[in-house]
Protein backbone atom coordinates (compact mmCIF):
# COMPACT_ATOMS: atom_id res chain seq x y z
CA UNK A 1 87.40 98.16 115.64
CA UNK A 2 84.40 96.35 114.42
CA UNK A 3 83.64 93.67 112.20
CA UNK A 4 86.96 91.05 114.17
CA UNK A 5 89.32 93.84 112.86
CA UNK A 6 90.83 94.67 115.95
CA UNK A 7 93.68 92.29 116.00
CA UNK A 8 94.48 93.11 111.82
CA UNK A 9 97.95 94.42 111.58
CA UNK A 10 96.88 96.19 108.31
CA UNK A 11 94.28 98.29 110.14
CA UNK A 12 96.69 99.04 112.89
CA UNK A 13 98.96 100.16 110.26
CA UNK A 14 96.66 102.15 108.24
CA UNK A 15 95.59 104.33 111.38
CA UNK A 16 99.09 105.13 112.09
CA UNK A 17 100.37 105.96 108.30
CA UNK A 18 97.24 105.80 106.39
CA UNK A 19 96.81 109.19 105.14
CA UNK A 20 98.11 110.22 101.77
CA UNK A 21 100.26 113.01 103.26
CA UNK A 22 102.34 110.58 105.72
CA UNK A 23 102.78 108.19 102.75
CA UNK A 24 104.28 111.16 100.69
CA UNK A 25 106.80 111.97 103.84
CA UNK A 26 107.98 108.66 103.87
CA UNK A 27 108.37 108.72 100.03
CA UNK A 28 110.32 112.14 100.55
CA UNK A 29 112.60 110.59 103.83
CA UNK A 30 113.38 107.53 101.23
CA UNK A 31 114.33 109.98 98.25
CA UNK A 32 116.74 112.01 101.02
CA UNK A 33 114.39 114.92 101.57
CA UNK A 34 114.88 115.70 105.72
CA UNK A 35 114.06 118.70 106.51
CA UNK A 36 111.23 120.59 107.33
CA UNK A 37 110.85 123.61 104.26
CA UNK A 38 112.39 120.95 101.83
CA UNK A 39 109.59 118.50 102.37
CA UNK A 40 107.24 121.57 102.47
CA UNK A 41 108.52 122.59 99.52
CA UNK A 42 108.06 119.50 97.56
CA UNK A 43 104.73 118.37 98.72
CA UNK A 44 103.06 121.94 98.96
CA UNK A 45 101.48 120.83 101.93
CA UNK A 46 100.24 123.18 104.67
CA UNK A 47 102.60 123.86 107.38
CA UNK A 48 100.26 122.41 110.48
CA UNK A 49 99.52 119.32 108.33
CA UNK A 50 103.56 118.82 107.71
CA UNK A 51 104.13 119.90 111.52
CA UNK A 52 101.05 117.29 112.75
CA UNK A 53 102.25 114.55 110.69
CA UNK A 54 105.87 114.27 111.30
CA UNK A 55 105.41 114.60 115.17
CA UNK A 56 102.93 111.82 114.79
CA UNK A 57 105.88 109.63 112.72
CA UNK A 58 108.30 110.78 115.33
CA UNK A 59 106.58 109.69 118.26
CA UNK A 60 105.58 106.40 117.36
CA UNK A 61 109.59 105.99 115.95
CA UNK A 62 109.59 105.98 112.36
CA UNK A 63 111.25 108.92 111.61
CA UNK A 64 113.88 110.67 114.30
CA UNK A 65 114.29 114.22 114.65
CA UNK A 66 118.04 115.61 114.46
CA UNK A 67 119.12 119.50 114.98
CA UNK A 68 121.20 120.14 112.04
CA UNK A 69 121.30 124.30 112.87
CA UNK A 70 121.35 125.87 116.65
CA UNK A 71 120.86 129.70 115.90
CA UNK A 72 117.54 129.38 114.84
CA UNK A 73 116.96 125.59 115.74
CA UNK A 74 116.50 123.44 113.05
CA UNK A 75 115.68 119.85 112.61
CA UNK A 76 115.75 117.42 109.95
CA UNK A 77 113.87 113.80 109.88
CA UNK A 78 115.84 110.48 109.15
CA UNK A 79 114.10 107.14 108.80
CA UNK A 80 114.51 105.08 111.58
CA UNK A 81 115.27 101.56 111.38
CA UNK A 82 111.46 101.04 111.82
CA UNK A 83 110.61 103.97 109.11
CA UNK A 84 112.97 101.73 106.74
CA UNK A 85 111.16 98.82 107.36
CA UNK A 86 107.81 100.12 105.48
CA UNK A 87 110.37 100.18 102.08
CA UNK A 88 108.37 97.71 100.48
CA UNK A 89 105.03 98.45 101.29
CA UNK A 90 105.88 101.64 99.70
CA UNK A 91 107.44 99.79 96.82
CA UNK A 92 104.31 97.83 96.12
CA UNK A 93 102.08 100.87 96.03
CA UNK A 94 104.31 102.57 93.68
CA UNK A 95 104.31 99.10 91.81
CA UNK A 96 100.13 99.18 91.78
CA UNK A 97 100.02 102.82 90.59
CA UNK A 98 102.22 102.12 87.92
CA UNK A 99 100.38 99.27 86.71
CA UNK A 100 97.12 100.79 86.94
CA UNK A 101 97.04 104.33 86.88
CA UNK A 102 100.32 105.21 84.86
CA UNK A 103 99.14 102.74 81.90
CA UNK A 104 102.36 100.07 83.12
CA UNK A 105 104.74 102.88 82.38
CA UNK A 106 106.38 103.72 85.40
CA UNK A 107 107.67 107.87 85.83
CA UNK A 108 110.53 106.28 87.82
CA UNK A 109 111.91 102.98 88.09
CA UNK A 110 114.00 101.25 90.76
CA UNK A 111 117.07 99.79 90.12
CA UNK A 112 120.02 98.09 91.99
CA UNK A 113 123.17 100.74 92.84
CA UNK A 114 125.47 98.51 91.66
CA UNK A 115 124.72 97.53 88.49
CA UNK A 116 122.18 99.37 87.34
CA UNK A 117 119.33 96.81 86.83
CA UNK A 118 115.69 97.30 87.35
CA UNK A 119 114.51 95.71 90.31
CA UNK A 120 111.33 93.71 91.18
CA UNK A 121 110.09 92.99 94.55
CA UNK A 122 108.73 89.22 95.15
CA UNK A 123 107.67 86.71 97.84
CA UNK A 124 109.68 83.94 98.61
CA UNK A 125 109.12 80.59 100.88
CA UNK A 126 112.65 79.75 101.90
CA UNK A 127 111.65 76.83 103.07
CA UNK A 128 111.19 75.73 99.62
CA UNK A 129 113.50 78.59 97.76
CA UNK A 130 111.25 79.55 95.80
CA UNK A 131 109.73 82.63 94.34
CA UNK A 132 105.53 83.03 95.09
CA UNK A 133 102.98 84.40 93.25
CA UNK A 134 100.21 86.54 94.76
CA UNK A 135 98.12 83.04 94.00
CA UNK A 136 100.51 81.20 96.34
CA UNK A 137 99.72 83.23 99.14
CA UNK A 138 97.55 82.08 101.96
CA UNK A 139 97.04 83.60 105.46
CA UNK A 140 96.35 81.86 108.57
CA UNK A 141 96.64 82.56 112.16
CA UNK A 142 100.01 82.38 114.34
CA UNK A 143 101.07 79.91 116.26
């Protein structure tokens, strides 16, 4: 990649789940949509653009492929541990959109199982416990 890009974790990231339709799979595989005419079904997405994108997702081990049905085969895609860990980059696009494009009024909002609360996702330094604003937040290389 040009421009001293080739070591950026977000562009390595983008060119694996990048495209609008992977980010919609994921949001599916979160909501407990698995399988194959279910996520079709929702998304309305052509079949060889469903069938290219979740091999892509299962190769590279974000998603895993189960057989739920022998006579026809049929699969079904669960988040993997590594599919679970892009939760909150999904979180903070849903968190931009509704800022920005819903007028701050989100469609759905995200709350904790247990008691019901709304949720909000935040940095913290542990180091200090404390909670970071985007302000806060400055990146430098590792050691």
């Amino acid at each position: 990649m040009a421009g001293g890009q080739a070591d950026s974790s977000i562009a390595g990231t983008l060119e694996l789940i990048g495209d609008r339709w992977t980010f919609l799979i994921l949001r599916d595989a979160f909501r407990g949509i698995h399988r194959f005419d279910e996520l079709q079904h929702d998304l309305g997405i052509a079949r060889n653009l469903l069938t290219d994108r979740l091999h892509k997702l299962v190769d590279h081990g974000i998603l895993a492929k189960h057989q739920y049905c022998a006579h026809p085969p049929r699969y079904e895609y669960r988040l993997t541990a590594k599919g679970i860990d892009l939760s909150p980059a999904l979180v903070a696009l849903k968190r931009w959109g509704d800022k920005h494009l819903a007028g701050g009024e989100p469609p759905i909002v995200f709350v904790h199982d247990q008691c019901g609360e709304p949720l909000d996702q935040t940095f913290v330094c542990w180091h200090c416990d404390q909670t970071v604003t985007p302000g806060g937040i400055r990146s430098r290389a590792s050691r």
